[in-house]
N, C-alpha and C. Protein backbone atom coordinates (compact mmCIF):
# COMPACT_ATOMS: atom_id res chain seq x y z
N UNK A 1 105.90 86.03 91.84
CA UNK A 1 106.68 84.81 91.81
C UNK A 1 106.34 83.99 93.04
N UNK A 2 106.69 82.86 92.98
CA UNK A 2 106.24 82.07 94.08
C UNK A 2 107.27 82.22 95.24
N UNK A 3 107.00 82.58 96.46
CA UNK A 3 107.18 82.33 97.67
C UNK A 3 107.60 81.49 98.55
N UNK A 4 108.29 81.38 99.55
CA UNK A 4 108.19 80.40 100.85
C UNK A 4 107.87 81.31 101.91
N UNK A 5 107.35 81.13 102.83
CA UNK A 5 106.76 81.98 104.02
C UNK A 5 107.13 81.14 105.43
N UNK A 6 107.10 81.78 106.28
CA UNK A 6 107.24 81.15 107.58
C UNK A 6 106.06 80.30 108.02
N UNK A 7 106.48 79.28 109.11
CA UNK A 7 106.30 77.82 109.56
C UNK A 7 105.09 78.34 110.19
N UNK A 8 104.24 77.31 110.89
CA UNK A 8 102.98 78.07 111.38
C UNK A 8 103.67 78.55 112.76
N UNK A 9 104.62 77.93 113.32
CA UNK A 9 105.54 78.50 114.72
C UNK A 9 106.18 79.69 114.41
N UNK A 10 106.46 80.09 113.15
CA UNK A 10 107.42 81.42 112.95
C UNK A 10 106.92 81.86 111.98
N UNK A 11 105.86 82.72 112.30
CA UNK A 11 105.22 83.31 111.35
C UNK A 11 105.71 84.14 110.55
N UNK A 12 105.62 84.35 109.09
CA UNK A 12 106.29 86.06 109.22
C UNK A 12 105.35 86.89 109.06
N UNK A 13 105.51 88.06 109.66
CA UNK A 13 104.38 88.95 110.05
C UNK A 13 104.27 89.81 108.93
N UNK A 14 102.98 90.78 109.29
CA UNK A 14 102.48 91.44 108.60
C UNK A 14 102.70 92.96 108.89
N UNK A 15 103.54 93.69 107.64
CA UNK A 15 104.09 94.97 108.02
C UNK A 15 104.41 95.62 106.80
N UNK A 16 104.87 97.01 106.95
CA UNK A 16 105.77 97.59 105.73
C UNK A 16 106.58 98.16 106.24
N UNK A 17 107.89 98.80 105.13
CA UNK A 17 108.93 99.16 105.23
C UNK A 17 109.11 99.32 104.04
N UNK A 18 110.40 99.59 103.81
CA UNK A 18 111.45 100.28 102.40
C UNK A 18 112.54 99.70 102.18
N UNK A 19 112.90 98.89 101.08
CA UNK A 19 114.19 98.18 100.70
C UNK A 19 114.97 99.05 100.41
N UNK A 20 116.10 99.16 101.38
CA UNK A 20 117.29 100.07 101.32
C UNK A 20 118.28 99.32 100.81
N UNK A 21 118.86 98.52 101.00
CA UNK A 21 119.98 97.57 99.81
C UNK A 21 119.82 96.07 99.66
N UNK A 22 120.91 95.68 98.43
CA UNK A 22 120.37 94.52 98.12
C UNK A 22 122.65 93.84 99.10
N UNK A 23 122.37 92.65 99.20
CA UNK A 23 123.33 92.19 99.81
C UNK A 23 123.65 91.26 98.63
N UNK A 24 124.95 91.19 97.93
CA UNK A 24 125.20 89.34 96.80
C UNK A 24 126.04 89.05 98.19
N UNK A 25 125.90 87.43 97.30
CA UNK A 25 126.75 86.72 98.17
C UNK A 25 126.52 86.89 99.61
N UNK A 26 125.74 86.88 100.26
CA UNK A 26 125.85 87.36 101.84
C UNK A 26 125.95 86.42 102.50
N UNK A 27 126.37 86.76 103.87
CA UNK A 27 127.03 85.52 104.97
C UNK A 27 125.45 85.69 105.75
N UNK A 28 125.28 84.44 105.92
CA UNK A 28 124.49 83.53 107.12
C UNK A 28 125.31 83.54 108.79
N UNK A 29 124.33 83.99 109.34
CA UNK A 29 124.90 84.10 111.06
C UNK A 29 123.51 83.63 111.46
N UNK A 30 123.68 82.23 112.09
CA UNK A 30 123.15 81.63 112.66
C UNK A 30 122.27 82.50 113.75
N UNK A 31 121.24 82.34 113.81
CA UNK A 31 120.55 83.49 115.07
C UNK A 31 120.53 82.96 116.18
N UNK A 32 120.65 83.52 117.23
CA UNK A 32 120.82 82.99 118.24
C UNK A 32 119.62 82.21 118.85
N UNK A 33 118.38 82.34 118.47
CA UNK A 33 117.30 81.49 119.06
C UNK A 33 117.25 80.38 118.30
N UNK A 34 117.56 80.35 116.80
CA UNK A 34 117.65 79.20 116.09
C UNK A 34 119.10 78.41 116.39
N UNK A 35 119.77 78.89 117.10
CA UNK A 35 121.24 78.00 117.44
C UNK A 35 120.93 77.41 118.74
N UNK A 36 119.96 78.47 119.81
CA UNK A 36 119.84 78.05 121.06
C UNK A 36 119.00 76.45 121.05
N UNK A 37 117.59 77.44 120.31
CA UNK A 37 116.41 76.23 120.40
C UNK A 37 116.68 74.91 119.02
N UNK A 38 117.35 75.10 118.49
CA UNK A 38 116.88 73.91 117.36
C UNK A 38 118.20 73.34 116.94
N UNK A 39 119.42 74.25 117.12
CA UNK A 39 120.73 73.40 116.49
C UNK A 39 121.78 72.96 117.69
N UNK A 40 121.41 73.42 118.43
CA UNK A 40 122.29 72.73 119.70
C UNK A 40 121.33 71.99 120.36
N UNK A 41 120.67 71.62 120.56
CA UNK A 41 119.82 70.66 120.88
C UNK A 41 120.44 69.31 119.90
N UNK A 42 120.38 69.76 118.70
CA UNK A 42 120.22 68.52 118.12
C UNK A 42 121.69 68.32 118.08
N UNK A 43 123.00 69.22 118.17
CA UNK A 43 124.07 69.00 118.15
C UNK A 43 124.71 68.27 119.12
N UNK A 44 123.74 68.19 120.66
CA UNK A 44 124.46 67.56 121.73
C UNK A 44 124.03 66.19 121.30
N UNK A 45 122.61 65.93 120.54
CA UNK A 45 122.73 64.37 120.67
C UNK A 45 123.70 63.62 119.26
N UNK A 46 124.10 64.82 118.50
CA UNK A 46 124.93 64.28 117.72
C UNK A 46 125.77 65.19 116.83
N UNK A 47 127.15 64.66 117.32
CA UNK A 47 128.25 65.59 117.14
C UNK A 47 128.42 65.71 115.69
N UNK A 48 127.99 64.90 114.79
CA UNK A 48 128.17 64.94 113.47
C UNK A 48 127.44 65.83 113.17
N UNK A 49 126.13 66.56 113.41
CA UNK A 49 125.04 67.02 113.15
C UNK A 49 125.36 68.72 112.27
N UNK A 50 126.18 69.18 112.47
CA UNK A 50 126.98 70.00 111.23
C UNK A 50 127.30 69.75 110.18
N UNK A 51 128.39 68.43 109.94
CA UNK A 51 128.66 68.34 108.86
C UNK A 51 127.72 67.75 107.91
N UNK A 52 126.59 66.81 109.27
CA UNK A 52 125.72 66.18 108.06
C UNK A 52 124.82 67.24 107.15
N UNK A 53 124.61 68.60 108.09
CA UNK A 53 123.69 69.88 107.38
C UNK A 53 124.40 70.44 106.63
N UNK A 54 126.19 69.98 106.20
CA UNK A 54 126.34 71.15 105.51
C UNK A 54 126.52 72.75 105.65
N UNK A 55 126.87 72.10 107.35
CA UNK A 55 127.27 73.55 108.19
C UNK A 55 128.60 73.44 108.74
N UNK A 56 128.99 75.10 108.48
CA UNK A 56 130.47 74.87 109.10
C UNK A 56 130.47 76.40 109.46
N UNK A 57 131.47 76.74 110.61
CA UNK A 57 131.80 78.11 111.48
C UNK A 57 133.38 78.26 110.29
N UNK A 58 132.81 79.35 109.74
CA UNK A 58 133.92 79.99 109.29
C UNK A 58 133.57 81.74 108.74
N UNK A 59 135.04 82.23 108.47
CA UNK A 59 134.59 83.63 107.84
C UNK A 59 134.40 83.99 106.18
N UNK A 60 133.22 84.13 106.01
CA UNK A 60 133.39 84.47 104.48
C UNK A 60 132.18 83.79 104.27
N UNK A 61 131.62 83.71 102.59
CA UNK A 61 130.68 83.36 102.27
C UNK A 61 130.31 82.09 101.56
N UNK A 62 129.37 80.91 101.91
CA UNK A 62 128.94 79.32 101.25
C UNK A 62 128.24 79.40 100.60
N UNK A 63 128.02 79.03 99.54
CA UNK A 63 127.18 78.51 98.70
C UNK A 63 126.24 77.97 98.86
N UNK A 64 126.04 77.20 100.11
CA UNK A 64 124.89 76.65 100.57
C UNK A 64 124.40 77.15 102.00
N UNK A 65 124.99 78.53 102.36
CA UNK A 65 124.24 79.02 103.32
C UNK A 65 122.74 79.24 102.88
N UNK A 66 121.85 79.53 104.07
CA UNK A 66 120.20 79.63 104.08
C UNK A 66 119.77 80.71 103.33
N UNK A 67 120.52 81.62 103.22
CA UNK A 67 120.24 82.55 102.21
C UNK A 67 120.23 82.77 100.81
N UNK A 68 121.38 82.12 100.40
CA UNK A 68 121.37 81.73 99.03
C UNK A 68 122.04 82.56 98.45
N UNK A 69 122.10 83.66 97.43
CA UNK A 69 123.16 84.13 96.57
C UNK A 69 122.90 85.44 97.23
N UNK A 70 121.25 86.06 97.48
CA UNK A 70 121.68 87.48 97.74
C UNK A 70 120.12 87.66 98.68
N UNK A 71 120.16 88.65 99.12
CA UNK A 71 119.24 89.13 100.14
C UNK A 71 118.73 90.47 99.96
N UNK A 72 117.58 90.79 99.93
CA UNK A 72 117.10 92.40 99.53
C UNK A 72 116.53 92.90 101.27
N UNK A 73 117.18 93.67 101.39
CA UNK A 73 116.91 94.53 103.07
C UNK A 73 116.36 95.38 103.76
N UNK A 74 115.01 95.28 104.38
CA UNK A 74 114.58 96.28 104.40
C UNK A 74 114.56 96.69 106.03
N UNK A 75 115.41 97.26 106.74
CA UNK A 75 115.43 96.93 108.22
C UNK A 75 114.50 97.23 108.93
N UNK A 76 114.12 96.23 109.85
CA UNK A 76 113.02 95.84 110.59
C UNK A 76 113.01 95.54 111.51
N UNK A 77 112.08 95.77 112.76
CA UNK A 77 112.08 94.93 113.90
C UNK A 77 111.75 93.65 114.13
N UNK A 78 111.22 92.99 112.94
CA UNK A 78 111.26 91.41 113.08
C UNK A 78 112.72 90.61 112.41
N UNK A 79 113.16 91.21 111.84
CA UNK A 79 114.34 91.09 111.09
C UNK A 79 114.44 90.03 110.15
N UNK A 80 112.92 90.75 109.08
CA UNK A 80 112.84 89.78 107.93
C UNK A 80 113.48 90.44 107.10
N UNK A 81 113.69 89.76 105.53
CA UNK A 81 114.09 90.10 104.84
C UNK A 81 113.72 89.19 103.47
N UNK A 82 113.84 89.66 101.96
CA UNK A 82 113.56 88.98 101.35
C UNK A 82 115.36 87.88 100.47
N UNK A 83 115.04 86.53 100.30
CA UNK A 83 116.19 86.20 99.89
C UNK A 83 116.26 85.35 98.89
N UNK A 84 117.42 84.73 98.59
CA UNK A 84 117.56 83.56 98.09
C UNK A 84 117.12 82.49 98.95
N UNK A 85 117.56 81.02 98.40
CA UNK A 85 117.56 80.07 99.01
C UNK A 85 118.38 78.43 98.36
N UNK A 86 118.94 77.67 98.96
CA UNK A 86 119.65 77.01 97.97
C UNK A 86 118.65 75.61 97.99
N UNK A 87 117.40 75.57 98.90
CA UNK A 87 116.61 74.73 98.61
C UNK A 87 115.33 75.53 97.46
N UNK A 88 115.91 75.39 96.29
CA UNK A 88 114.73 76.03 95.12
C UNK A 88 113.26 74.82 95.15
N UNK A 89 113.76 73.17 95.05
CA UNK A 89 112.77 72.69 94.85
C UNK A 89 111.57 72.70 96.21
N UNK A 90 111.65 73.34 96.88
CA UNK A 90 110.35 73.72 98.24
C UNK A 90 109.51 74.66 96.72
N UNK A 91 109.91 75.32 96.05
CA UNK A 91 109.31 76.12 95.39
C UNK A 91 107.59 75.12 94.52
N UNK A 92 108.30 73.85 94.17
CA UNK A 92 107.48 73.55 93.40
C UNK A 92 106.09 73.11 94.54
N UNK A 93 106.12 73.25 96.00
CA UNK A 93 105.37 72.36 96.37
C UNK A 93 104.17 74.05 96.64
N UNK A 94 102.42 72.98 96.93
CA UNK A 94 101.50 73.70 97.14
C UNK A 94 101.73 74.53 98.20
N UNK A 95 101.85 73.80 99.34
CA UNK A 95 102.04 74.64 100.67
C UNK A 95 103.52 74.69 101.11
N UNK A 96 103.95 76.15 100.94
CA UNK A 96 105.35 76.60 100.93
C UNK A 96 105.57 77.55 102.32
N UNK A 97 105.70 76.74 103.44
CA UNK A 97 105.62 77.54 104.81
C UNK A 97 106.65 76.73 105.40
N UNK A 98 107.99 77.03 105.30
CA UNK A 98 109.26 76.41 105.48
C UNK A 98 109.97 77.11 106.19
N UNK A 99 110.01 78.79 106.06
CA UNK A 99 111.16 79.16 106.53
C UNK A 99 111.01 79.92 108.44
N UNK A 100 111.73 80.51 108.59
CA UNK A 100 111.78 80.94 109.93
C UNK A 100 110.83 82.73 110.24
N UNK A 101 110.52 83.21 109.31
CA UNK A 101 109.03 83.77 109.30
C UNK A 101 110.18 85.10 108.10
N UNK A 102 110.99 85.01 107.75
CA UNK A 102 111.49 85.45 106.02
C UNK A 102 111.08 85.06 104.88
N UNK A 103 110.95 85.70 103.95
CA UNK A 103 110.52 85.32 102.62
C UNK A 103 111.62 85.06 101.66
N UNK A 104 111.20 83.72 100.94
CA UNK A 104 112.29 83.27 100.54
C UNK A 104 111.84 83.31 99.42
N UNK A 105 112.43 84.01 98.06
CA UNK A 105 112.16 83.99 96.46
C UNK A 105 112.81 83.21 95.80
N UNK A 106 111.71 82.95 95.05
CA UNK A 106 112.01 81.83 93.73
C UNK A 106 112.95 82.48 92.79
N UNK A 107 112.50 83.82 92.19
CA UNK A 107 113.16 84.22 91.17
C UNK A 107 114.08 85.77 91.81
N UNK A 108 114.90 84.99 92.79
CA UNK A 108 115.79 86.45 93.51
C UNK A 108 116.60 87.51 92.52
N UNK A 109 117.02 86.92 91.44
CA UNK A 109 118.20 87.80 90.38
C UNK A 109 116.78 88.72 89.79
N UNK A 110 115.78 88.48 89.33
CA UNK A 110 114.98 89.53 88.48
C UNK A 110 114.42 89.74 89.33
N UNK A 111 114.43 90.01 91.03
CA UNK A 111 113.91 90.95 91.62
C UNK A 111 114.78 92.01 92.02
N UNK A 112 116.04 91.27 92.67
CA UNK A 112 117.49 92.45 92.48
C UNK A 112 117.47 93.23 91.07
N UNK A 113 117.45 92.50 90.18
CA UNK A 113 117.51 93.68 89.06
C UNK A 113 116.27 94.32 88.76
N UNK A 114 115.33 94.81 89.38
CA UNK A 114 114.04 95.09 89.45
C UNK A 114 114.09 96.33 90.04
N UNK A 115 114.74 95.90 91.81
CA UNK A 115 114.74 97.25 92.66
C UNK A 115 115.57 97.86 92.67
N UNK A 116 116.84 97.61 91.63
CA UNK A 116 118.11 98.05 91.36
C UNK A 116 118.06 99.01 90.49
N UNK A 117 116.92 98.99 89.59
CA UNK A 117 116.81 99.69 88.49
C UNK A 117 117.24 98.97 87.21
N UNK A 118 116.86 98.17 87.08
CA UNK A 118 117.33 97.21 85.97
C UNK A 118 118.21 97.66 84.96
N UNK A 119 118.10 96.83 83.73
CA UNK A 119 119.04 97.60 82.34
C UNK A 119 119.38 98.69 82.16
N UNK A 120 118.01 100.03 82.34
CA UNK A 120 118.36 100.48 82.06
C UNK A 120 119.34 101.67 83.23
N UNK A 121 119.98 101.21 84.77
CA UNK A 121 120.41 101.53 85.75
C UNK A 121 121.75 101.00 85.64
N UNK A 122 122.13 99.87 84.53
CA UNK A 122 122.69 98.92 84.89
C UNK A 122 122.92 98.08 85.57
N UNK A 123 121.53 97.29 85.83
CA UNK A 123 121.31 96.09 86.76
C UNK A 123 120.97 95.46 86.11
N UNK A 124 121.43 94.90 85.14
CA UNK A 124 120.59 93.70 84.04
C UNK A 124 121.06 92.65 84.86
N UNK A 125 120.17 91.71 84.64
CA UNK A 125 120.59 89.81 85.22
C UNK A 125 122.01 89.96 84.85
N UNK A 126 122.72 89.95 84.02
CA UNK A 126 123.82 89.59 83.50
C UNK A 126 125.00 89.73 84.48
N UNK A 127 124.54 91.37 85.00
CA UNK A 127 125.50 91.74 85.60
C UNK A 127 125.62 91.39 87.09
N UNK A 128 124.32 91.42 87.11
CA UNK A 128 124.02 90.44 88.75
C UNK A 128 124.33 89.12 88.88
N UNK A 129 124.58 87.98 87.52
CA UNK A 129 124.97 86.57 88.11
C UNK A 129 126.71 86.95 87.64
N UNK A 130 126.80 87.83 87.43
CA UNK A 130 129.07 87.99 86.96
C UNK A 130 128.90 88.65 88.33
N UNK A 131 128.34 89.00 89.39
CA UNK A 131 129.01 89.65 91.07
C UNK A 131 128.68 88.31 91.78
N UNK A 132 127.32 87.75 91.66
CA UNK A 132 127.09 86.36 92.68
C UNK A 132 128.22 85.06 92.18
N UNK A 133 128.38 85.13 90.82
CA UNK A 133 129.99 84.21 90.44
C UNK A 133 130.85 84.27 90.78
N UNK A 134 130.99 86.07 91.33
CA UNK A 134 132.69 86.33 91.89
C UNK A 134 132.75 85.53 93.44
N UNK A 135 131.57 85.17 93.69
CA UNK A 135 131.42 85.15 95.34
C UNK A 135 132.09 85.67 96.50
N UNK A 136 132.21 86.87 96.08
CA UNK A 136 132.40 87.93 97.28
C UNK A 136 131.03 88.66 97.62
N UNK A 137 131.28 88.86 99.03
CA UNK A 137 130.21 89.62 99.29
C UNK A 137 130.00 91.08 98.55
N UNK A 138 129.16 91.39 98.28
CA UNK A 138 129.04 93.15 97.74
C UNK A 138 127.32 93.62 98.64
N UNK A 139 127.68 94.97 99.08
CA UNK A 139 126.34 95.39 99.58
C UNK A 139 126.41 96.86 98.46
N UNK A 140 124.63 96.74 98.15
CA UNK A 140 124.40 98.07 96.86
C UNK A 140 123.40 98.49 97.74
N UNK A 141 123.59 100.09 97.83
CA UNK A 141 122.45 100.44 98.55
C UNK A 141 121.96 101.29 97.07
N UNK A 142 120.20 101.01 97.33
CA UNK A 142 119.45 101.27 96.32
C UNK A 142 119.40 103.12 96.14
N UNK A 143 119.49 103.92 94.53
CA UNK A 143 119.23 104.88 94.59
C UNK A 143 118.15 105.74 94.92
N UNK A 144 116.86 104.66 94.87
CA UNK A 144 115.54 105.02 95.79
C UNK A 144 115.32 103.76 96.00
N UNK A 145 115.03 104.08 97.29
CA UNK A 145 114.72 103.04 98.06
C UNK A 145 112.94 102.38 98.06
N UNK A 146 113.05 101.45 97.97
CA UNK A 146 111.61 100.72 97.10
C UNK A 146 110.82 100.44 98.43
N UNK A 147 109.65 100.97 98.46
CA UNK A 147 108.59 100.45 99.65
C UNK A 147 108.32 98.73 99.02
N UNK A 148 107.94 98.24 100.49
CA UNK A 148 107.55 96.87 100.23
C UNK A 148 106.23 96.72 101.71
N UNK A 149 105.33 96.06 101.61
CA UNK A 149 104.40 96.15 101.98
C UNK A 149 104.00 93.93 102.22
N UNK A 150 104.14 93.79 103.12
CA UNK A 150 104.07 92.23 103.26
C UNK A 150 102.57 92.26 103.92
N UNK A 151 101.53 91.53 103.02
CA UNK A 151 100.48 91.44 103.14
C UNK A 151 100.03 89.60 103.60
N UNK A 152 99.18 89.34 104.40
CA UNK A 152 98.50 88.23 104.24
C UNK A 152 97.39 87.96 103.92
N UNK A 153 96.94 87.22 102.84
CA UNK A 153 95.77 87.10 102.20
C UNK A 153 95.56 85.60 102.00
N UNK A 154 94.10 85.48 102.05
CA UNK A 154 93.92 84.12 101.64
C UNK A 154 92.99 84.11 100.90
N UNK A 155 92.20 84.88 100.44
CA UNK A 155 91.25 85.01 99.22
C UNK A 155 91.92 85.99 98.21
N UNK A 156 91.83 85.86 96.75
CA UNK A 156 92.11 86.38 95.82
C UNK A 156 91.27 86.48 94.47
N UNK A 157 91.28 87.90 93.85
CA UNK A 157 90.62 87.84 92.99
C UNK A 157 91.44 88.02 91.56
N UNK A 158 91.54 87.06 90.95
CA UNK A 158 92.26 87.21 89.88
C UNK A 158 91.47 88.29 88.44
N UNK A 159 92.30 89.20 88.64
CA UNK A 159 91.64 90.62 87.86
C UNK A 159 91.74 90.12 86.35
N UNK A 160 92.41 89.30 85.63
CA UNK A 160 92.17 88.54 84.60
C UNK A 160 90.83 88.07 83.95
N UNK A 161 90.47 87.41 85.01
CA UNK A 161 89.22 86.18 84.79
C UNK A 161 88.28 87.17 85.65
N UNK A 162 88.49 87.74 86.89
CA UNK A 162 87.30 88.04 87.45
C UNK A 162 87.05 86.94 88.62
N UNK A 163 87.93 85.48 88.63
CA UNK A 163 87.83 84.32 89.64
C UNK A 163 87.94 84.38 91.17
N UNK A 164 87.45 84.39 91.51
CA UNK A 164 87.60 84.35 93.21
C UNK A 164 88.71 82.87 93.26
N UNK A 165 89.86 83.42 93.95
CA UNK A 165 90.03 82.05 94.74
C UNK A 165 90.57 82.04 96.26
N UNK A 166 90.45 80.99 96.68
CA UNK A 166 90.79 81.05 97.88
C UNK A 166 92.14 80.13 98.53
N UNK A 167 92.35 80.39 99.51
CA UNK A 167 93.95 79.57 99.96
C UNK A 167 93.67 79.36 101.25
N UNK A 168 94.85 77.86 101.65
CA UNK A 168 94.73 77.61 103.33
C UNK A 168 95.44 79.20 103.86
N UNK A 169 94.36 78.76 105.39
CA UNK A 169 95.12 80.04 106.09
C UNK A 169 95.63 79.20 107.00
N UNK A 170 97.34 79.16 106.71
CA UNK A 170 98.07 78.39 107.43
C UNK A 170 98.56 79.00 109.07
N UNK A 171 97.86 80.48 109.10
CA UNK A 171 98.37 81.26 110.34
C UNK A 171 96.70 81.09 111.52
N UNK A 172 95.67 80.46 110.58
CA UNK A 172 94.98 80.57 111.19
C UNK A 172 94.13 82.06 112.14
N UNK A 173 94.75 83.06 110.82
CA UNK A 173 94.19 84.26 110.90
C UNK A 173 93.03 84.83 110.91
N UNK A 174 92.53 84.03 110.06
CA UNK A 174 90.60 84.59 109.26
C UNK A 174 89.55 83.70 110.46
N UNK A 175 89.86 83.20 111.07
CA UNK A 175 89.17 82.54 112.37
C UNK A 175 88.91 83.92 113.38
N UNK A 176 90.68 84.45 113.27
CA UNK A 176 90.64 85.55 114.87
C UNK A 176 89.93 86.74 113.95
N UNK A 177 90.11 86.86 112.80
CA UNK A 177 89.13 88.19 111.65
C UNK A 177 87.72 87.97 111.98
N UNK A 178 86.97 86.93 111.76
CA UNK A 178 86.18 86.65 111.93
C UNK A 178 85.42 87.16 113.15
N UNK A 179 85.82 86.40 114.39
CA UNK A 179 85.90 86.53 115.26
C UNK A 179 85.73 88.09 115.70
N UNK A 180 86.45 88.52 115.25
CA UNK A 180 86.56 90.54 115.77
C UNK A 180 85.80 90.94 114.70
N UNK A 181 85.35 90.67 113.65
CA UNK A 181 84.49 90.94 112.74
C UNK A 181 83.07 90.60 113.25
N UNK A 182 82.44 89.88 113.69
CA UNK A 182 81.06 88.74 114.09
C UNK A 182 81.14 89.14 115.65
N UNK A 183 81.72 89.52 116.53
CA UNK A 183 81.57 89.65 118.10
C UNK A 183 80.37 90.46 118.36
N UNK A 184 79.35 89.54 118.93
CA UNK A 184 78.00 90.43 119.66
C UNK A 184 77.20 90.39 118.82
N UNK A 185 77.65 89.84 117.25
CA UNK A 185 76.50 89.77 116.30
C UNK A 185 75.27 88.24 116.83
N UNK A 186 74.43 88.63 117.10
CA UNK A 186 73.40 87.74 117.32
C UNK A 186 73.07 86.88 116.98
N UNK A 187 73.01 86.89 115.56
CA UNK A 187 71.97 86.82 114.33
C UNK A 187 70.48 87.43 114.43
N UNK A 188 70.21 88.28 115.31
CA UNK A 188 68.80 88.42 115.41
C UNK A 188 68.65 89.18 114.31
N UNK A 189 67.65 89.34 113.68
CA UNK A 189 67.18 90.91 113.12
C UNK A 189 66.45 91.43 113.57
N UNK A 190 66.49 92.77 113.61
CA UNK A 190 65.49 94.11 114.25
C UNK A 190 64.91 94.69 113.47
């Protein structure tokens, strides 16, 4: 499914781990480097600058927090995670490098009911948009816990067709590959 990935400033990195639960409804807590560096900054030059985002300090869970209906968790030392999002239309665009270096899913309910164990676990969609309707929070920790593996790639071979294709490398990765790949190579031949 299509993706959003982190900004070229907040990358999200490249790692694995194991999705141990899925979060509905979950509360947004502002992080402290994104409150330090980017929302109080802009809050001192303007006091409105909350309500115009659609932000407010309270307890419990919004509808239009950054996360969106639910969050799949796999704990980490970068402290990504995969989520919702209540901006869906970023989805339609080519280059989708928006978020703060988390992955943000297009189709979050059929991936919860995916690592949940779907229908036949009793995780059908159905039952997953009647808990994100109740809008209470609920945390499910998974009966096996699903490896997840966050890869960066910018060439692809579509096993279909057999097509090579290729993508921007918005991290500017395959330069430093290169680079440690080609070091001391000459070009001479011997």
């Amino acid at each position: 499914m299509p993706v959003i990935v982190g900004k070229q400033y907040h990358e999200t990195p490249v790692f694995s781990d194991t999705i141990k639960y899925v979060v509905f409804n979950p509360y947004w807590n502002l992080t402290t480097s994104i409150a330090a560096n980017e929302t109080l900054p802009k809050l001192k030059k303007d006091p409105f600058y909350l309500k115009k985002h659609n932000m407010r300090i309270f307890k419990g869970w919004g509808p239009d927090n950054a996360l969106g209906t639910l969050k799949l968790v796999f704990p980490n030392e970068y402290n990504v995670y995969l989520h919702d999002t209540p901006a869906h239309g970023l989805f339609k665009k080519e280059r989708r490098a928006f978020s703060h270096g988390c992955i943000r899913m297009d189709r979050p309910v059929e991936m919860a009911s995916w690592v949940l164990g779907g229908e036949e676990k009793g995780w059908g969609q159905a039952r997953i948009d009647e808990i994100i309707a109740g809008r209470q929070r609920k945390v499910v920790v998974l009966d096996q816990p699903v490896p997840v593996y966050i890869l960066y790639r910018t060439a692809y071979v579509d096993p279909e067709d057999g097509v090579l294709y290729f993508y921007e490398d918005i991290y500017g990765r395959d330069t430093l590959l290169a680079k440690a790949l080609f070091a001391g190579n000459t070009g001479r031949k011997d």
